[in-house]
Protein backbone atom coordinates (compact mmCIF):
# COMPACT_ATOMS: atom_id res chain seq x y z
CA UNK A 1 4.67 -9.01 -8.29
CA UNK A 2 2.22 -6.37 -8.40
CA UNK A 3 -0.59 -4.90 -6.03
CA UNK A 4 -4.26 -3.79 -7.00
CA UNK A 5 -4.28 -0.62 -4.66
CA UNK A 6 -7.71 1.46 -4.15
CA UNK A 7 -7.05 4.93 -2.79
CA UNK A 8 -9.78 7.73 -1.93
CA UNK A 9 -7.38 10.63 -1.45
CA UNK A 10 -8.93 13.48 -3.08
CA UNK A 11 -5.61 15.40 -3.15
CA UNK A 12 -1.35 15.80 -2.39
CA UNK A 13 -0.17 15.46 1.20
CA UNK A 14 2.03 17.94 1.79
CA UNK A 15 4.89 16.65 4.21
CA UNK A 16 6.87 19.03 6.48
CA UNK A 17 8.98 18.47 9.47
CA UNK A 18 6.17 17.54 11.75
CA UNK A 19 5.96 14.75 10.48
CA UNK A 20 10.00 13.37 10.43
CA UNK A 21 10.04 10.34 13.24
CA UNK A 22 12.06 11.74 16.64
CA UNK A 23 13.63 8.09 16.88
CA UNK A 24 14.56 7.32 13.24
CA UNK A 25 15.06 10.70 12.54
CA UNK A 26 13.30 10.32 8.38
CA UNK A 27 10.23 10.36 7.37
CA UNK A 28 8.80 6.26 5.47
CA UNK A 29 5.93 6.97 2.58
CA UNK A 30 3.96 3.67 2.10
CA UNK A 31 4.49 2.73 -1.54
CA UNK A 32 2.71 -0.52 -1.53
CA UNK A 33 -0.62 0.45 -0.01
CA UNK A 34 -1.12 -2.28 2.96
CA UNK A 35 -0.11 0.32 5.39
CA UNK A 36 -2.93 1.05 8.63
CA UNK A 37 -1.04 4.57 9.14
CA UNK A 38 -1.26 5.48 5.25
CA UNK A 39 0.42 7.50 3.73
CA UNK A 40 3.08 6.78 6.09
CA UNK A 41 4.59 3.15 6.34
CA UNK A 42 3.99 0.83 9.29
CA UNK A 43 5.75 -2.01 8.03
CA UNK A 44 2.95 -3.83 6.55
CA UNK A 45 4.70 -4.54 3.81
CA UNK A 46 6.25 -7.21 5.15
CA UNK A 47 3.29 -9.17 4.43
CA UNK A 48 4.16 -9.07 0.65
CA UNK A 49 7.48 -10.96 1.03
CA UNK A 50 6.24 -13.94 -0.56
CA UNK A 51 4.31 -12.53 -3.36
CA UNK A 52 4.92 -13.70 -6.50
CA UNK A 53 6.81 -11.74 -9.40
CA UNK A 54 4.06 -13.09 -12.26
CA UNK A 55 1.24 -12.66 -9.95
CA UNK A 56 -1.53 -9.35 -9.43
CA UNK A 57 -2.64 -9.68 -5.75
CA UNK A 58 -5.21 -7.72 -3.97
CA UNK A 59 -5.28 -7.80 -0.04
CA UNK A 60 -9.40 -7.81 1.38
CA UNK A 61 -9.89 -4.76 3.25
CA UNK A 62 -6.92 -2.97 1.79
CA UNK A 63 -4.37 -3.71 4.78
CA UNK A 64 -1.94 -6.33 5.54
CA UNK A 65 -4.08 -8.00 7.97
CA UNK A 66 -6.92 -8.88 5.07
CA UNK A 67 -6.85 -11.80 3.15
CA UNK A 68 -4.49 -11.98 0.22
CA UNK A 69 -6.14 -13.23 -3.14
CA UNK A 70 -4.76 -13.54 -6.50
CA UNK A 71 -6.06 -11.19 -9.41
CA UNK A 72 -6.88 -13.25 -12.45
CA UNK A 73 -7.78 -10.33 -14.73
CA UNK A 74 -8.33 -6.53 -14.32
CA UNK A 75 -10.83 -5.58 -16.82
CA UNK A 76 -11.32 -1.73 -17.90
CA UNK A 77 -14.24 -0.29 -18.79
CA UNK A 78 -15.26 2.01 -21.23
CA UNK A 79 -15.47 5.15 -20.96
């Protein structure tokens, strides 16, 4: 499976311990882009579960809650 992500971070987020959970104890970095609290996981990835291994998928509004739809074809441009 793969994920058609769209970021507008302009730069690094530097992590210290302000930002390790109290409860858990660790610090979660979303790594497949769904997540509301980004860069930090919220568990939206659960929403990928079922995606399938041969299949590019890009979720509307960039968040687990948006509608799923298959990619058929990312096309680059030239430069």
């Amino acid at each position: 499976m793969a994920r058609e992500i769209t970021h507008e971070a302009t730069g690094p987020l530097k992590l210290d311990e302000s930002d390790l959970d109290e409860e858990k104890g660790d610090v979660a970095v979303c790594l497949c882009g769904l997540s509301g609290e980004y860069p930090f996981c919220d568990g939206s990835h659960r929403a990928t579960d079922d995606e399938a291994a041969e299949t590019v998928y890009k979720y509307d509004g960039d968040d687990a809650d948006g509608e799923r739809r298959e990619i058929e074809e990312i096309v680059f441009a030239d430069e």
